[in-house]
C-alpha atoms as a PDB file:
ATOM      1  CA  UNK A   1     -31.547   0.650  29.844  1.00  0.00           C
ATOM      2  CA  UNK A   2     -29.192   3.157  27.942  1.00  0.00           C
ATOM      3  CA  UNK A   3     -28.051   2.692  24.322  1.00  0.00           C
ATOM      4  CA  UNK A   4     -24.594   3.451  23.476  1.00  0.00           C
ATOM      5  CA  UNK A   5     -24.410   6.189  20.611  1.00  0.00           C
ATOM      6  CA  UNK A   6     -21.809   4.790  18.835  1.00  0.00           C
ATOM      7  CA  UNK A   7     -22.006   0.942  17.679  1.00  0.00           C
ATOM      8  CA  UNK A   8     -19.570  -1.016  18.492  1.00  0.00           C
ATOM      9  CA  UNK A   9     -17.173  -1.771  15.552  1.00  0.00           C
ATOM     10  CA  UNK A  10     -16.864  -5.183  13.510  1.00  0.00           C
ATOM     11  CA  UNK A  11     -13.835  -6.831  14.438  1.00  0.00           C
ATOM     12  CA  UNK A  12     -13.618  -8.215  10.562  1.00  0.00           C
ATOM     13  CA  UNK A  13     -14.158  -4.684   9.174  1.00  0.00           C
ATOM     14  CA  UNK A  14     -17.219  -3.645   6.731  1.00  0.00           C
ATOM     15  CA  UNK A  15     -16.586  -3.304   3.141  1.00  0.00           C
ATOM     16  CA  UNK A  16     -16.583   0.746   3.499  1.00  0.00           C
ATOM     17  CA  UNK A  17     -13.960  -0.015   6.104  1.00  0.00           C
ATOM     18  CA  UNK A  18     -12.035  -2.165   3.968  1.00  0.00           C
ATOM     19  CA  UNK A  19     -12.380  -0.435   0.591  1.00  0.00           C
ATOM     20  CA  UNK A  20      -9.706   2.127   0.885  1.00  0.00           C
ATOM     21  CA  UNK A  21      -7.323  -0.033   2.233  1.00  0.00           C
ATOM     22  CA  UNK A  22      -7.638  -2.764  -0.431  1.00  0.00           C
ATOM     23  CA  UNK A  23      -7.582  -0.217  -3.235  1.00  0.00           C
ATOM     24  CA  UNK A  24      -4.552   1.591  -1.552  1.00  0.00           C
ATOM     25  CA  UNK A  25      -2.676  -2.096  -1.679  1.00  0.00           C
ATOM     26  CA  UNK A  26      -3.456  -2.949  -5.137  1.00  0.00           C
ATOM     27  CA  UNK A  27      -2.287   0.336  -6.962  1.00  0.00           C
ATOM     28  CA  UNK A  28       0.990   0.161  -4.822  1.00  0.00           C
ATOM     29  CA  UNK A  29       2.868  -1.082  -8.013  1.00  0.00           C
ATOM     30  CA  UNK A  30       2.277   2.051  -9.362  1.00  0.00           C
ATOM     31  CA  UNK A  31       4.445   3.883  -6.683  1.00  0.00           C
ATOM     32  CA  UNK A  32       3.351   5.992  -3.811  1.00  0.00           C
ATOM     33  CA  UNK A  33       1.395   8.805  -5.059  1.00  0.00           C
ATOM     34  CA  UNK A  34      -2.430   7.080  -5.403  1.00  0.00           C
ATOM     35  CA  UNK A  35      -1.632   5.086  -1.952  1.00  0.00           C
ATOM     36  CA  UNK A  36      -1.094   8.516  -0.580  1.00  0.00           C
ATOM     37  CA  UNK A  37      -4.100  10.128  -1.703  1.00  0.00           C
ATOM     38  CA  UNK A  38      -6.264   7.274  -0.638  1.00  0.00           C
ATOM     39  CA  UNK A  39      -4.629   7.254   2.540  1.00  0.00           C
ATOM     40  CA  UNK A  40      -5.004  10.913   3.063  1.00  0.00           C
ATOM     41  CA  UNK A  41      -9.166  10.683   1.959  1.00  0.00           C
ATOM     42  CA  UNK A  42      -9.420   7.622   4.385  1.00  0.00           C
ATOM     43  CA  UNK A  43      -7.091   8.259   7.696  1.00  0.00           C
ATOM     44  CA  UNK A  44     -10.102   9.959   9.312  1.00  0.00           C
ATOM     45  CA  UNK A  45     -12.105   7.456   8.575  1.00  0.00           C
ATOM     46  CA  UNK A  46     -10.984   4.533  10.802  1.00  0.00           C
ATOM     47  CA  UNK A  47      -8.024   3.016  12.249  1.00  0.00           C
ATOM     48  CA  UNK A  48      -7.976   0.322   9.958  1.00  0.00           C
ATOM     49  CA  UNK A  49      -7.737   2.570   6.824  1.00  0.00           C
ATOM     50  CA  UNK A  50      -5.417   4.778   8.758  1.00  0.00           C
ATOM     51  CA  UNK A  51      -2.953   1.924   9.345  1.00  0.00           C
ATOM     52  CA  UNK A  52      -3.189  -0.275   6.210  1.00  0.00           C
ATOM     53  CA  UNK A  53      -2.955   3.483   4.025  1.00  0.00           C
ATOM     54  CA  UNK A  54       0.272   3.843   6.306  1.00  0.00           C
ATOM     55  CA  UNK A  55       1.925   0.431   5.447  1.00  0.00           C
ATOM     56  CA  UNK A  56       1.238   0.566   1.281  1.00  0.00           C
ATOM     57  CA  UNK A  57       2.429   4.562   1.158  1.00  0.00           C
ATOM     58  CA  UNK A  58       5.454   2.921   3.326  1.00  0.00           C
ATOM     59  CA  UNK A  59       5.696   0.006   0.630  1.00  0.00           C
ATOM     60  CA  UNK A  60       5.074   2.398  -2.022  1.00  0.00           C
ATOM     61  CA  UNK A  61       7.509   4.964  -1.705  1.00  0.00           C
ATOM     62  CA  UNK A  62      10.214   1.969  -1.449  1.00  0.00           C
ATOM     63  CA  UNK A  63       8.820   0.649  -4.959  1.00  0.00           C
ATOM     64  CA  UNK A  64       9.347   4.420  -6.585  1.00  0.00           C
ATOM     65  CA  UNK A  65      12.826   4.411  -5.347  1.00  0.00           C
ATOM     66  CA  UNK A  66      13.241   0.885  -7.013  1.00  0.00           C
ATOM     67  CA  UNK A  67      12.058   2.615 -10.573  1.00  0.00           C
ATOM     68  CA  UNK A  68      14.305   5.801 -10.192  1.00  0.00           C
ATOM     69  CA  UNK A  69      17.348   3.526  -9.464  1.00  0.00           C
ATOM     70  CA  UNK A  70      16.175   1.484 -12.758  1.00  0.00           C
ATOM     71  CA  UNK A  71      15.505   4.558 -14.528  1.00  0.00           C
ATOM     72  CA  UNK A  72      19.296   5.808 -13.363  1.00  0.00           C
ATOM     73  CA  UNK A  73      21.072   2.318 -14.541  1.00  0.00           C
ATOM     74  CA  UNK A  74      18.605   3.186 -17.988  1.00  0.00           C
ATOM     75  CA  UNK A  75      20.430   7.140 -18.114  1.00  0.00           C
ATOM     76  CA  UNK A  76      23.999   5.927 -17.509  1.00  0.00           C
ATOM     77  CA  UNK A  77      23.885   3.064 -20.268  1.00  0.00           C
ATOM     78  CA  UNK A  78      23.497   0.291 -18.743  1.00  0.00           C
ATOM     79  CA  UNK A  79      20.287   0.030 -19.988  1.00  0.00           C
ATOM     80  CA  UNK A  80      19.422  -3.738 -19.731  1.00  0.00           C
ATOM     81  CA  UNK A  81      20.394  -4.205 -16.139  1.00  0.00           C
ATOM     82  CA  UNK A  82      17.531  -0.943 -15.702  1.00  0.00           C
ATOM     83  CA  UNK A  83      15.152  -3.061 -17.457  1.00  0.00           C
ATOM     84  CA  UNK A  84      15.964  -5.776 -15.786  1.00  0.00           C
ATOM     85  CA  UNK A  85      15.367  -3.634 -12.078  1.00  0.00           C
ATOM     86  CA  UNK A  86      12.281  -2.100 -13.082  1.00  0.00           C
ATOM     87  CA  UNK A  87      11.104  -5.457 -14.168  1.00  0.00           C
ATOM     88  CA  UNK A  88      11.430  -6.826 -10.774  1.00  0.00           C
ATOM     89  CA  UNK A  89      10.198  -3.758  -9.060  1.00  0.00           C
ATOM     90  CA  UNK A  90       7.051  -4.142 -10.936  1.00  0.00           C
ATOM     91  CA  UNK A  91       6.482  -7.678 -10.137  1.00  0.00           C
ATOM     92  CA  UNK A  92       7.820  -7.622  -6.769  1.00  0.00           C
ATOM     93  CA  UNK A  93       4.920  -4.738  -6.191  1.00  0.00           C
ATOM     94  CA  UNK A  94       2.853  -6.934  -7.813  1.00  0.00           C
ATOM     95  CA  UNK A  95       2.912  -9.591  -5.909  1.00  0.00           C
ATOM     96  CA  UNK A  96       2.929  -8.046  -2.661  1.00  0.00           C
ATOM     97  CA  UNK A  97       0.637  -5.399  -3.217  1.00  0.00           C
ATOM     98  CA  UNK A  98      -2.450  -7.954  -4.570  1.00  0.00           C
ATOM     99  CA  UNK A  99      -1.425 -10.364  -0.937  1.00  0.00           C
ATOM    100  CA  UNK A 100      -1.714  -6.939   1.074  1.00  0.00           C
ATOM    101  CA  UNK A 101      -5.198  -6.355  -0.825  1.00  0.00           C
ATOM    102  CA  UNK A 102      -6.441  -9.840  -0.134  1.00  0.00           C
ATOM    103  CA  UNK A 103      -5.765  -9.666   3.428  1.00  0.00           C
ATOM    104  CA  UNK A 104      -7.191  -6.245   3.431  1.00  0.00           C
ATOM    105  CA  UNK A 105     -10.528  -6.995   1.686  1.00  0.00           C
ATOM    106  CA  UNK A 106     -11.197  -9.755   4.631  1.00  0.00           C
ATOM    107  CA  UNK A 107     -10.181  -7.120   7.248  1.00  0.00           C
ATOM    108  CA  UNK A 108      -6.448  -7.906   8.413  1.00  0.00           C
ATOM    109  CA  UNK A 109      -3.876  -6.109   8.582  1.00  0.00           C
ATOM    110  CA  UNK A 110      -0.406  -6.630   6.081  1.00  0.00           C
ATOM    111  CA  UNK A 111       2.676  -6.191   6.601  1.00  0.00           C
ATOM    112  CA  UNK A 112       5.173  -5.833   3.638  1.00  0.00           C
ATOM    113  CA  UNK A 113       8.553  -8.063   3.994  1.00  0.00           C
ATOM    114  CA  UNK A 114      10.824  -5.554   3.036  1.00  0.00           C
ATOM    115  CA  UNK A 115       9.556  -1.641   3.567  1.00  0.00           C
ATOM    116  CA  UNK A 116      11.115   1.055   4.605  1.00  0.00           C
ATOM    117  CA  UNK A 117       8.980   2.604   7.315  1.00  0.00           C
ATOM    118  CA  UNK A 118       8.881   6.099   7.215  1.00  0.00           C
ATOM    119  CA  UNK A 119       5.665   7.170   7.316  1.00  0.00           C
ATOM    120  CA  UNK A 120       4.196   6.366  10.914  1.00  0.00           C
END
């Protein structure tokens, strides 16, 4: 009989597999900078992480480029249509960003709607 050295992995994902990943969706309202530094701690990890860090950074730096263009309209007086922009940048992170941790905390992968995907 031989063993195998490496166990196989769990097609649902562990929650050390799935921590990263979750945490990296829910901050992406905040913009890209903490889903980047959880993806770079956790793309050696496992695929899983690797992937899922991938696709909030993607989502993430599309959300900071929502709050400079509010922060623009803000500079250049039209200050209520900026509010109004960053409002629904926040929310529309929001909202995607606690589906994409859901969905990561049981172990599947998310895809964002609308992303820009540079990072790949």
């Amino acid at each position: 009989m031989t063993e195998n050295p490496t166990p196989p992995a769990s097609p649902s994902g562990a929650a050390g597999d799935t921590g990263l990943a979750t945490v990296a969706h829910a901050t992406v309202f905040t913009g890209f900078l903490i889903p980047l530094i959880l993806w770079l701690v956790g793309r050696e990890r496992n695929a899983f992480t690797d992937t899922e860090g991938k696709e909030a950074l993607n989502f993430g730096i599309l959300v900071t480029i929502g709050y400079l263009a509010a922060s623009v309209l803000g500079q250049i007086g039209l200050g209520f249509f900026g509010w109004l922009l960053n409002l629904a940048v926040f929310v529309f992170a929001l909202v995607f960003g606690i589906q994409g941790a859901v969905a990561a905390s049981k172990g599947q992968g998310y895809r964002y709607p609308y992303t820009l995907r540079l990072v790949s």
